[in-house]
N, C-alpha and C. Protein backbone atom coordinates (compact mmCIF):
# COMPACT_ATOMS: atom_id res chain seq x y z
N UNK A 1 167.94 50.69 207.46
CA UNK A 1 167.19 51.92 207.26
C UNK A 1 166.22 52.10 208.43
N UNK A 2 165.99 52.92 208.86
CA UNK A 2 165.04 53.49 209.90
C UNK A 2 163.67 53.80 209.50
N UNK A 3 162.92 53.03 210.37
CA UNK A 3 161.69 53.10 210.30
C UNK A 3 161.19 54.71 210.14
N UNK A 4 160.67 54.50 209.06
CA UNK A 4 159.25 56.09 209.00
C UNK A 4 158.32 56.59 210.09
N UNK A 5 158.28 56.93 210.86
CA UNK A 5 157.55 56.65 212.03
C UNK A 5 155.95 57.84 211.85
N UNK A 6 156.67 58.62 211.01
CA UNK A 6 154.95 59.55 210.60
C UNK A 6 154.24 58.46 209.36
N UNK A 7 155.08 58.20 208.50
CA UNK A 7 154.14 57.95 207.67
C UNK A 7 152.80 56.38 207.92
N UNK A 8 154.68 55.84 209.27
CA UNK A 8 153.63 54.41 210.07
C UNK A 8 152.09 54.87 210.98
N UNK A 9 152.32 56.24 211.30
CA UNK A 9 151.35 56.73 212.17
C UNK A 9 150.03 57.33 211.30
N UNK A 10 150.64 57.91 209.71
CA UNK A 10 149.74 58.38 209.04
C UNK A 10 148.74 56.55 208.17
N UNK A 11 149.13 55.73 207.94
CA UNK A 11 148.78 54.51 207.63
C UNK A 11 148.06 54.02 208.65
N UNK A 12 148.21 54.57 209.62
CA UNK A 12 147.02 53.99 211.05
C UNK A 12 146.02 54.26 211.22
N UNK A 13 146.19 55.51 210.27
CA UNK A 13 144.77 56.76 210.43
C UNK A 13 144.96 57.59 211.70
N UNK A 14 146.00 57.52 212.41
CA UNK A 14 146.14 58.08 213.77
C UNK A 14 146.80 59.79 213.60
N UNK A 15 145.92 60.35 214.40
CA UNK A 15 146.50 62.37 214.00
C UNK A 15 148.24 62.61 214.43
N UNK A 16 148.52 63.52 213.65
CA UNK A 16 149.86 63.43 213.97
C UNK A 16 150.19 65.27 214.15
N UNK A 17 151.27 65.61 214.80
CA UNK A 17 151.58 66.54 215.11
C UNK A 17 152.29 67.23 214.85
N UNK A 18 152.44 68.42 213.69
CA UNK A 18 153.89 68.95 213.17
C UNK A 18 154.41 70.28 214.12
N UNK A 19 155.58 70.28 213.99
CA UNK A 19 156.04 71.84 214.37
C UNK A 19 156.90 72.35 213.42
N UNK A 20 156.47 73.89 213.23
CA UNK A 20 157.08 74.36 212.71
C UNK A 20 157.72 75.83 212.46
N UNK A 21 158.96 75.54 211.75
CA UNK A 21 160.16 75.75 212.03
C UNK A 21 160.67 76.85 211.35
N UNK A 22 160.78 78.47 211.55
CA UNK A 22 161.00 79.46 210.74
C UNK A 22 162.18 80.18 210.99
N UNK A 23 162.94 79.70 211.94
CA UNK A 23 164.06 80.40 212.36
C UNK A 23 165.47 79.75 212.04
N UNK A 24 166.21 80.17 211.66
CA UNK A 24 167.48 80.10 210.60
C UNK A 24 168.88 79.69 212.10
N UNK A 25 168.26 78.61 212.86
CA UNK A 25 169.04 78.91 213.75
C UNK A 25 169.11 76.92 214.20
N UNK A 26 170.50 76.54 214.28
CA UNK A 26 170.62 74.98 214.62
C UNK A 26 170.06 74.71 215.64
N UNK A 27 170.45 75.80 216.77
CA UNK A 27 169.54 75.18 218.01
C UNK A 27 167.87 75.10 218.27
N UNK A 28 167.63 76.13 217.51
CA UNK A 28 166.55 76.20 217.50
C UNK A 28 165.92 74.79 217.02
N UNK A 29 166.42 74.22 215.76
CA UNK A 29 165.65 73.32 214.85
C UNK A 29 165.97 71.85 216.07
N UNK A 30 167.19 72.16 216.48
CA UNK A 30 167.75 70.94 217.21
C UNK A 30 166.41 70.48 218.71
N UNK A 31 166.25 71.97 219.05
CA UNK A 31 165.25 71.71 220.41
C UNK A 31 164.31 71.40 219.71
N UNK A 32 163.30 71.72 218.28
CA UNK A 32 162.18 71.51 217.93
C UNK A 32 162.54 69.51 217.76
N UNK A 33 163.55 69.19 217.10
CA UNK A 33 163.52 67.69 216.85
C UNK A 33 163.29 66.96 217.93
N UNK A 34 163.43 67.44 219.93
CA UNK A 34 163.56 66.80 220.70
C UNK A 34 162.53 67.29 221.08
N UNK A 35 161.64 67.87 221.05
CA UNK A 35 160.28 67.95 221.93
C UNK A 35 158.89 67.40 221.60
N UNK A 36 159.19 66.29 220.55
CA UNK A 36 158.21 65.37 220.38
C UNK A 36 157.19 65.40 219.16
N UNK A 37 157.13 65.89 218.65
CA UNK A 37 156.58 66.39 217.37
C UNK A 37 156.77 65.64 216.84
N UNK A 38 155.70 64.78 215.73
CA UNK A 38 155.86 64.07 214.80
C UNK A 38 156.66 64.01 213.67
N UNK A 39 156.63 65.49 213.12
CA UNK A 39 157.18 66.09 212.06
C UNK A 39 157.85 67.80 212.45
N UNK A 40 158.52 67.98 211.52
CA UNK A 40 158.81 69.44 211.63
C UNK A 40 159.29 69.96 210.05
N UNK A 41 158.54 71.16 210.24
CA UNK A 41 158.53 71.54 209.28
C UNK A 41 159.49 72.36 209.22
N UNK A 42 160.57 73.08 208.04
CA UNK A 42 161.85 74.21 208.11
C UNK A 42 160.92 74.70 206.59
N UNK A 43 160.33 75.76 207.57
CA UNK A 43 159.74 76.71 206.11
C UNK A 43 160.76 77.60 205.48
N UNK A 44 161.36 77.09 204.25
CA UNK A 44 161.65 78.27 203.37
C UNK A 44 161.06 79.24 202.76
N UNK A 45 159.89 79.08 202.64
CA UNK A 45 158.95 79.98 202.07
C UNK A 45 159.12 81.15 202.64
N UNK A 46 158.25 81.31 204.10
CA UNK A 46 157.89 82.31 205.07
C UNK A 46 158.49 83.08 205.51
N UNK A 47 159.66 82.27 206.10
CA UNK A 47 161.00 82.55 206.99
C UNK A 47 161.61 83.35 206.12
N UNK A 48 163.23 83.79 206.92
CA UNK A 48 164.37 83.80 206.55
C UNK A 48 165.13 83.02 206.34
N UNK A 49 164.65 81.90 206.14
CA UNK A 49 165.68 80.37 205.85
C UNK A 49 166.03 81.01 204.28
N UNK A 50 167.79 80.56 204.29
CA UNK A 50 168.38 79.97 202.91
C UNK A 50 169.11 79.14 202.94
N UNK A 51 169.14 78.60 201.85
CA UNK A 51 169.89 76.93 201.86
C UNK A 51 171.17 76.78 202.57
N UNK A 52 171.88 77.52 203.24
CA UNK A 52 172.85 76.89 203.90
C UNK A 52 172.46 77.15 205.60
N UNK A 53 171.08 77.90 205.92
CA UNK A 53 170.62 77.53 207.49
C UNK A 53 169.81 76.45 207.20
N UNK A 54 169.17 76.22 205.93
CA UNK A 54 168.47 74.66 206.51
C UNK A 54 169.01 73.60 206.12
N UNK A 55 170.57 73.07 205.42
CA UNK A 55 171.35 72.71 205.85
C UNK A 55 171.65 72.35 207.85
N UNK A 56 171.94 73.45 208.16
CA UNK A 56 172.23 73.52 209.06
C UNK A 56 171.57 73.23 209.98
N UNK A 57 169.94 73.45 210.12
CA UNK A 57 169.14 72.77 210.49
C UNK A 57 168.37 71.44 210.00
N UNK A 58 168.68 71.03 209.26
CA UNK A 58 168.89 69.69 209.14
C UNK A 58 169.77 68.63 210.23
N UNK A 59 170.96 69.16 209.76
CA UNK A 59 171.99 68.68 210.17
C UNK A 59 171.81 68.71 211.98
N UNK A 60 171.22 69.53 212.09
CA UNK A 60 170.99 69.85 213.90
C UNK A 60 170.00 68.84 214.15
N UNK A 61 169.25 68.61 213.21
CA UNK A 61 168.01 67.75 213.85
C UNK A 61 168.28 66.03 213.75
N UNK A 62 169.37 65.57 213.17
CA UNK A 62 169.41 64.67 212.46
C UNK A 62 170.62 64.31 214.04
């Protein structure tokens, strides 16, 4: 299993950095997973996300 690496950073007390993520689009979520961000967020709320783009962005980030 792969180390947690926010929650090791949140147990440090050390600030951590989210981005986030409203666009219904793989590449999009795929470039947010590689530009360093601690976390990222895929708002369903806000967005136009429905369950089969964040699927899909999942799957892009992973």
């Amino acid at each position: 299993m792969s180390t947690n690496m926010l929650k090791k950073r949140l147990q440090a007390g050390k600030a951590c950095v989210n981005g986030w993520l409203a666009i219904p689009d793989g590449f999009s979520a795929e470039t947010m997973a590689q530009c360093g961000w601690d976390s990222v967020t895929v708002d369903m709320q806000h967005g136009v996300q429905d369950y089969h783009s964040m699927i899909r962005c999942f799957q892009a980030m992973d």
